[in-house]
C-alpha atoms as a PDB file:
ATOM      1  CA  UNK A   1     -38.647 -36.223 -28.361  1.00  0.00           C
ATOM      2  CA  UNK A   2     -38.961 -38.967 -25.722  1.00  0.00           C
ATOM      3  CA  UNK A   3     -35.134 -39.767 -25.703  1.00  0.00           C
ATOM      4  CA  UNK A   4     -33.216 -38.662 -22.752  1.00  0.00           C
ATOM      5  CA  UNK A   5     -29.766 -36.910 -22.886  1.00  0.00           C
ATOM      6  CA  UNK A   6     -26.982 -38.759 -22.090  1.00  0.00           C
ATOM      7  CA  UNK A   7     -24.600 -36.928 -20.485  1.00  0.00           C
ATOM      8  CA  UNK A   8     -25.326 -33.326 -18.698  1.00  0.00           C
ATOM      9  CA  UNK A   9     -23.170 -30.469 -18.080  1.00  0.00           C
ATOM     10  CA  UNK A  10     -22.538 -29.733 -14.656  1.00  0.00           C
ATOM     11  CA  UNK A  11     -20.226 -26.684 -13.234  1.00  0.00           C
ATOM     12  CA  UNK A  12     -17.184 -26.468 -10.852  1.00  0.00           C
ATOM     13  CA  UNK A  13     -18.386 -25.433  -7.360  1.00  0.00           C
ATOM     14  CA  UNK A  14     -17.859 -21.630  -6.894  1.00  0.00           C
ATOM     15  CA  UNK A  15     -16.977 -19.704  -4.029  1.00  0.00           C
ATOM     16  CA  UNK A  16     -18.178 -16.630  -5.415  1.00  0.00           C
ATOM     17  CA  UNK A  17     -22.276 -16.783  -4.489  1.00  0.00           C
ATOM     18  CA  UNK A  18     -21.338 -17.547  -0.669  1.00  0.00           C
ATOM     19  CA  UNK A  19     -18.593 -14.576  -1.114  1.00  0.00           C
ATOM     20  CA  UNK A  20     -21.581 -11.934  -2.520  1.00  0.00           C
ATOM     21  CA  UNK A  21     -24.254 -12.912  -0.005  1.00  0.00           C
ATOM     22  CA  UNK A  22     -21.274 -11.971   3.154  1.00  0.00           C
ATOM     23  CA  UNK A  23     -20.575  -9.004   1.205  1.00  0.00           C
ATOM     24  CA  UNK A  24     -23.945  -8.271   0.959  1.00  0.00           C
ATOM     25  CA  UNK A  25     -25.072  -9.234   4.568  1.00  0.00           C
ATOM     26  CA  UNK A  26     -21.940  -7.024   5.991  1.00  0.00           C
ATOM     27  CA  UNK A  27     -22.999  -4.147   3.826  1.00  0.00           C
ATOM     28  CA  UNK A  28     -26.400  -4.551   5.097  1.00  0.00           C
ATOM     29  CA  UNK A  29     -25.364  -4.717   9.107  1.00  0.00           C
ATOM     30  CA  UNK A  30     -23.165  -1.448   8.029  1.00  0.00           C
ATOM     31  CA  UNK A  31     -26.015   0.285   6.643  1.00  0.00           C
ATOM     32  CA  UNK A  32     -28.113  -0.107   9.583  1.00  0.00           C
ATOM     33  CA  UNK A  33     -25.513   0.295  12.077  1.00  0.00           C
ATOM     34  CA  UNK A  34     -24.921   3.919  10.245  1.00  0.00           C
ATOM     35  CA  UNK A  35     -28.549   5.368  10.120  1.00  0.00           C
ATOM     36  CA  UNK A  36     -28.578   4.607  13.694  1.00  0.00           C
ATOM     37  CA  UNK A  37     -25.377   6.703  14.008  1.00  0.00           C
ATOM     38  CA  UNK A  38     -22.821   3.621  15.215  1.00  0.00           C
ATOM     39  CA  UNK A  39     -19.700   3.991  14.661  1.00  0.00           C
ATOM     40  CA  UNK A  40     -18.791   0.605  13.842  1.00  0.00           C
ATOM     41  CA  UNK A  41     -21.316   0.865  10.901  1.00  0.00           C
ATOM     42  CA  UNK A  42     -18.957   2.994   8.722  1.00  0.00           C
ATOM     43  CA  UNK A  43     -16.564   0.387   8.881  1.00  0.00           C
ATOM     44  CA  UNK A  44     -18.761  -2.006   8.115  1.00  0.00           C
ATOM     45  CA  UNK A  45     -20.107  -0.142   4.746  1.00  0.00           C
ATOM     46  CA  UNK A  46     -16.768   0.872   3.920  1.00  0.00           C
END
């Protein structure tokens, strides 16, 4: 139990979680901008 591993698995860098979180933020401006009646908001959402 007290050995260590040797070698660890470590992932390619992805794109994708910095992708989702601008998709997200965008969708979340768009949102807002909408209840408030902005017309820039649709786009946003969209």
């Amino acid at each position: 139990m007290s050995q260590e591993a040797s070698h660890y698995y470590v992932p390619a860098p992805s794109p994708w979680p910095i992708t989702g979180s601008l998709a997200l933020l965008f969708m979340g401006f768009g949102a807002a901008l909408s209840v408030n009646r902005i017309p820039l908001g649709y786009g946003l959402l969209a």
